[in-house]
C-alpha atoms as a PDB file:
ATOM      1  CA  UNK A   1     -10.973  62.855 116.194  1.00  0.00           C
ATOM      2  CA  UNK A   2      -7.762  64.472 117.120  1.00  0.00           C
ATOM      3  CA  UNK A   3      -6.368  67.776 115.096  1.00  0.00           C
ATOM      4  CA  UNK A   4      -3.584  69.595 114.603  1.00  0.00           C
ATOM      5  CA  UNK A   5      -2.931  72.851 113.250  1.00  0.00           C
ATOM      6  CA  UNK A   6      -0.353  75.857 112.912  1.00  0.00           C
ATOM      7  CA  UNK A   7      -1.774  79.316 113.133  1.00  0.00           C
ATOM      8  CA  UNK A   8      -0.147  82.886 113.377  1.00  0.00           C
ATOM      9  CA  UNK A   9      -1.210  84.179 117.299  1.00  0.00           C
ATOM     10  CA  UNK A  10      -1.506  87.640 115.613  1.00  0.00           C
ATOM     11  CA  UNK A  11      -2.573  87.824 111.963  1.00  0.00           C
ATOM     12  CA  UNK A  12      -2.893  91.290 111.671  1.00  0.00           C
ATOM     13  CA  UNK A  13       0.576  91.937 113.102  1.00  0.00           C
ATOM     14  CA  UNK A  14       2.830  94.807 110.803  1.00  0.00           C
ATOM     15  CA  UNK A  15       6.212  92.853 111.488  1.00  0.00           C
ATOM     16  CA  UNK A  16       6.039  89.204 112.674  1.00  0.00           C
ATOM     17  CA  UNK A  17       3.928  86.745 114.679  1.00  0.00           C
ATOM     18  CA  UNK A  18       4.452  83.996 117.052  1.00  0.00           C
ATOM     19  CA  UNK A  19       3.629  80.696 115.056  1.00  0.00           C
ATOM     20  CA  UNK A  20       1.013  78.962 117.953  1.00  0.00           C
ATOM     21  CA  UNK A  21      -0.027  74.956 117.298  1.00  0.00           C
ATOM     22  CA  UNK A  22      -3.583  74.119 118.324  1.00  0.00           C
ATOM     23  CA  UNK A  23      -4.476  70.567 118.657  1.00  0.00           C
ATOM     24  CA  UNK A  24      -7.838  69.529 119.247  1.00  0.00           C
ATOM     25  CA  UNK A  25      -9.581  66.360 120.648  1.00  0.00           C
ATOM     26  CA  UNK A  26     -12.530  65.386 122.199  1.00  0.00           C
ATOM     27  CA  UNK A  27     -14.089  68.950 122.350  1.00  0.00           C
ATOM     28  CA  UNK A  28     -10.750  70.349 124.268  1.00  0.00           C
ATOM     29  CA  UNK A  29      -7.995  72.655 122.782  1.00  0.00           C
ATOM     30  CA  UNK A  30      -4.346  73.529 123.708  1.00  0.00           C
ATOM     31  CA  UNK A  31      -3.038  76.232 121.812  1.00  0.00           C
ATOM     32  CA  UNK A  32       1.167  76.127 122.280  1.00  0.00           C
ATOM     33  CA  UNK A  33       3.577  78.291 121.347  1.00  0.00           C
ATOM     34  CA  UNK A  34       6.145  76.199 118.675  1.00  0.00           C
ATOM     35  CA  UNK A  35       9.098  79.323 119.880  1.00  0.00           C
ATOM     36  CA  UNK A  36       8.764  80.411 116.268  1.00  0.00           C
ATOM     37  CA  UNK A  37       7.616  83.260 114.509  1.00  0.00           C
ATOM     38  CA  UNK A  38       7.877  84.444 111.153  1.00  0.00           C
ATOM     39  CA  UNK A  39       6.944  87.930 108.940  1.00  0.00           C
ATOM     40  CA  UNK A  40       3.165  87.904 108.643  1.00  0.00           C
ATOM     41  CA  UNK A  41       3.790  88.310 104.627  1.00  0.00           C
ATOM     42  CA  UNK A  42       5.288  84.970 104.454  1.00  0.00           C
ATOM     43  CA  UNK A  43       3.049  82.881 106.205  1.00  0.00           C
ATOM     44  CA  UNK A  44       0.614  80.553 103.734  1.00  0.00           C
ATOM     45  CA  UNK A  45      -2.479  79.921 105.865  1.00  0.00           C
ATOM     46  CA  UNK A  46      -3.301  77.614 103.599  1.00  0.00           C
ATOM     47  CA  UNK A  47      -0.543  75.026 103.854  1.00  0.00           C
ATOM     48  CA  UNK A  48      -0.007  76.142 107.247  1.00  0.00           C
ATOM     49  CA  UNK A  49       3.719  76.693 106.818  1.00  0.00           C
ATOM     50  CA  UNK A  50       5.934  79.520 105.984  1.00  0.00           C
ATOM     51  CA  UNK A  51       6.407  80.632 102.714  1.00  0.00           C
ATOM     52  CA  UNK A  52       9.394  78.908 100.787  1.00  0.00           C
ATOM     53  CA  UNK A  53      11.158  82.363  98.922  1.00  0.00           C
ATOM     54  CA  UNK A  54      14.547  83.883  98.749  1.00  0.00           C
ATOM     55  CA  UNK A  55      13.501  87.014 100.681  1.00  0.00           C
ATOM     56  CA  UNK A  56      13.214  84.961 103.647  1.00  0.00           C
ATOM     57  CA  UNK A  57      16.244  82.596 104.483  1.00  0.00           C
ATOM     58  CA  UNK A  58      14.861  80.934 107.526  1.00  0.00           C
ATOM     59  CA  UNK A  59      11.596  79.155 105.769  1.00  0.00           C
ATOM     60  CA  UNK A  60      13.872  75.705 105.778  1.00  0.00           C
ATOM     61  CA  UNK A  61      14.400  75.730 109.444  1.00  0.00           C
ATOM     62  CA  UNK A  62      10.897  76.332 110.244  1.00  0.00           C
ATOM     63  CA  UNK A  63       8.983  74.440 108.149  1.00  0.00           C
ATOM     64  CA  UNK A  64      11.114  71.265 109.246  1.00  0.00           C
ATOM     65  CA  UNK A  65      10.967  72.176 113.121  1.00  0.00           C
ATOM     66  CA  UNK A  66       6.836  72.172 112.635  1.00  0.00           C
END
Protein backbone atom coordinates (compact mmCIF):
# COMPACT_ATOMS: atom_id res chain seq x y z
CA UNK A 1 0.00 0.00 0.00
CA UNK A 2 1.23 3.28 -1.24
CA UNK A 3 2.01 6.39 1.34
CA UNK A 4 2.50 9.71 1.40
CA UNK A 5 3.83 12.00 3.82
CA UNK A 6 5.32 15.62 4.51
CA UNK A 7 8.21 15.82 6.89
CA UNK A 8 10.66 18.71 7.91
CA UNK A 9 14.41 17.42 6.35
CA UNK A 10 15.82 19.04 9.55
CA UNK A 11 13.69 19.05 12.71
CA UNK A 12 16.05 20.33 14.94
CA UNK A 13 16.87 23.30 12.70
CA UNK A 14 17.00 27.04 14.84
CA UNK A 15 15.47 28.98 11.75
CA UNK A 16 13.66 26.98 9.01
CA UNK A 17 13.61 23.61 7.23
CA UNK A 18 13.13 22.33 3.83
CA UNK A 19 9.55 20.67 3.81
CA UNK A 20 10.70 16.96 2.03
CA UNK A 21 7.56 14.48 0.79
CA UNK A 22 8.26 10.78 1.24
CA UNK A 23 6.08 8.40 -0.51
CA UNK A 24 6.31 4.88 0.05
CA UNK A 25 5.27 1.67 -1.86
CA UNK A 26 6.13 -1.68 -2.13
CA UNK A 27 9.07 -1.55 0.42
CA UNK A 28 10.78 1.51 -1.70
CA UNK A 29 10.97 5.26 -0.67
CA UNK A 30 11.58 8.59 -2.51
CA UNK A 31 12.03 11.34 -0.31
CA UNK A 32 11.54 14.85 -2.62
CA UNK A 33 12.05 18.10 -1.89
CA UNK A 34 8.30 20.07 -2.33
CA UNK A 35 10.85 23.70 -2.83
CA UNK A 36 9.27 24.73 0.45
CA UNK A 37 10.34 25.37 3.76
CA UNK A 38 8.89 26.90 6.65
CA UNK A 39 10.08 28.10 10.53
CA UNK A 40 10.52 24.87 12.45
CA UNK A 41 8.01 26.54 15.21
CA UNK A 42 5.23 26.45 12.83
CA UNK A 43 5.29 23.18 11.49
CA UNK A 44 2.38 20.64 13.07
CA UNK A 45 3.89 17.17 12.65
CA UNK A 46 0.85 16.00 13.37
CA UNK A 47 -1.33 17.23 10.51
CA UNK A 48 1.66 17.38 8.49
CA UNK A 49 1.12 20.96 7.38
CA UNK A 50 2.21 24.31 8.49
CA UNK A 51 0.74 25.97 11.18
CA UNK A 52 -2.32 28.28 10.23
CA UNK A 53 -1.39 31.74 12.61
CA UNK A 54 -1.00 35.39 12.01
CA UNK A 55 2.74 35.37 12.83
CA UNK A 56 3.30 33.54 9.76
CA UNK A 57 1.63 34.97 6.50
CA UNK A 58 2.71 32.33 4.09
CA UNK A 59 0.82 29.13 5.85
CA UNK A 60 -2.05 29.63 2.93
CA UNK A 61 0.33 29.24 0.12
CA UNK A 62 1.91 26.26 1.49
CA UNK A 63 -0.52 24.27 2.81
CA UNK A 64 -2.45 24.50 -0.66
CA UNK A 65 0.84 23.85 -2.82
CA UNK A 66 1.23 20.37 -0.59
Amino acid sequence: MASVKFNLNNKKASKASAIMLVFNYDNKRLKLSTGYSVPTNYWNKKSQRVREVMEYFGHTEINEGL
